[in-house]
Protein backbone atom coordinates (compact mmCIF):
# COMPACT_ATOMS: atom_id res chain seq x y z
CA UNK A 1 0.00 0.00 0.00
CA UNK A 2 2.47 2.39 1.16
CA UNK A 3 4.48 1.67 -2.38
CA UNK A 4 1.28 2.47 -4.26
CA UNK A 5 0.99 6.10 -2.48
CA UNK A 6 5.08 6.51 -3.36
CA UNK A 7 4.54 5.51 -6.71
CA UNK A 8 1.56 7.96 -7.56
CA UNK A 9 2.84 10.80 -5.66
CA UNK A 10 6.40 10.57 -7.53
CA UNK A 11 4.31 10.55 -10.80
CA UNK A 12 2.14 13.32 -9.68
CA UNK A 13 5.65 15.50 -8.77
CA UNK A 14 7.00 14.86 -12.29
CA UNK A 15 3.66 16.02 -14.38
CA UNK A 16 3.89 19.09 -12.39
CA UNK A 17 7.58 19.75 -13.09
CA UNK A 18 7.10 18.86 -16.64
CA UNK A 19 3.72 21.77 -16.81
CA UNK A 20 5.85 24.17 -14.93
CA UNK A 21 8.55 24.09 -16.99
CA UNK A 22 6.26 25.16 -19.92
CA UNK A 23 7.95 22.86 -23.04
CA UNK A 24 5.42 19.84 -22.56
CA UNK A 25 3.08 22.24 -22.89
CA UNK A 26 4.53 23.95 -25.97
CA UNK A 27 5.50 21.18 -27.75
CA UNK A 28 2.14 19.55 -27.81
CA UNK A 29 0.21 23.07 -28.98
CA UNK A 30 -1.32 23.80 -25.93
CA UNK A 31 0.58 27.24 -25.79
CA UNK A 32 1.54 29.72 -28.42
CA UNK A 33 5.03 30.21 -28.95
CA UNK A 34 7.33 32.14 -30.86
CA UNK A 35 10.61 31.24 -33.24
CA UNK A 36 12.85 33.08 -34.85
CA UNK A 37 13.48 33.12 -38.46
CA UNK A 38 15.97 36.01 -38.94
CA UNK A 39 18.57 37.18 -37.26
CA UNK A 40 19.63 40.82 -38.63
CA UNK A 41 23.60 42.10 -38.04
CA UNK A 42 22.20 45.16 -36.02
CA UNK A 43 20.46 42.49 -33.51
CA UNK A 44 17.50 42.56 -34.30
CA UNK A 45 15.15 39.68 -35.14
CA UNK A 46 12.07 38.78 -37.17
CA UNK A 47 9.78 36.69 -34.87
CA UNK A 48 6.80 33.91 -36.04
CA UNK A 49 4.25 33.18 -33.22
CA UNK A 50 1.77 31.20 -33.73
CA UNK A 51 -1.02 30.79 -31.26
CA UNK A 52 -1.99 27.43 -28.88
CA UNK A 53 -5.05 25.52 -28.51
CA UNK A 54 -5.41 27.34 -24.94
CA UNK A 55 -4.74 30.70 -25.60
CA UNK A 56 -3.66 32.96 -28.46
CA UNK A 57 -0.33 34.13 -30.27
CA UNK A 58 2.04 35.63 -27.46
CA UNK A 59 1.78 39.23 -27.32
CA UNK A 60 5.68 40.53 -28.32
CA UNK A 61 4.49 44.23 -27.56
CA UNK A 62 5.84 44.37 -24.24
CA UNK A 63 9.16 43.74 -25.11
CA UNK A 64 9.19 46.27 -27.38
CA UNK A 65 8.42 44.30 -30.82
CA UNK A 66 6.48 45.36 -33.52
CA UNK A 67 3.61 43.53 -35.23
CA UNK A 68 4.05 43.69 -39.09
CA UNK A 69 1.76 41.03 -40.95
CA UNK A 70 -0.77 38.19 -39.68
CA UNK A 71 -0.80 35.76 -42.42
CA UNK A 72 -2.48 32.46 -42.18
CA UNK A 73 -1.95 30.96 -38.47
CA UNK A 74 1.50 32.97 -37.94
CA UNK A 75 1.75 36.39 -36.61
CA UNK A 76 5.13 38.06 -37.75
CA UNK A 77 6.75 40.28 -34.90
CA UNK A 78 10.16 42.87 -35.86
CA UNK A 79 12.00 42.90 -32.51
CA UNK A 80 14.48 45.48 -32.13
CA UNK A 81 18.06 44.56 -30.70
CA UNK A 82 19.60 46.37 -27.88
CA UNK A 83 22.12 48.79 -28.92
CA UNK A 84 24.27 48.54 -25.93
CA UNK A 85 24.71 44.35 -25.99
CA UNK A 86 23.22 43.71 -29.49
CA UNK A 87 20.53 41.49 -27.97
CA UNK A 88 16.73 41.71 -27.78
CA UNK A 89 16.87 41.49 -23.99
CA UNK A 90 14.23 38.62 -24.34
């Protein structure tokens, strides 16, 4: 009995570290995520997002990326790059 309760709470642990760490999730569609698919010399980047079954495309806003085109199931995001480290800081 007391093998049975071990056994279900070790499985219970590692479904919650796999949701918390958000790629189980992302991998099977559940979220929205975002890749990107150029890489510019001044550091910035051009960003695809397309949205999960749960919610929507990410908003990129808040870091300080533009929206340019929403074609199909992709939303295409120019980010910026940091002048001072040549990185989008995200």
């Amino acid at each position: 009995m007391l093998k049975t309760v071990v056994a279900v709470a070790v499985c219970i642990l590692a479904v919650m570290f796999a949701i918390k760490d958000g790629r189980v999730l992302r991998s099977t569609g559940l979220t929205g995520s975002c890749t990107t698919v150029q890489a510019r010399a001044d550091g910035s980047e051009v960003e695809a997002c397309h949205a999960g079954k749960l919610e929507g495309r990410p908003d990129l806003s808040r870091t300080g990326c533009i929206s340019v085109a929403v074609r199909g199931k992709l939303e295409w995001w120019h980010c910026p790059g940091n002048p001072q480290t040549g990185n989008t800081g995200r």
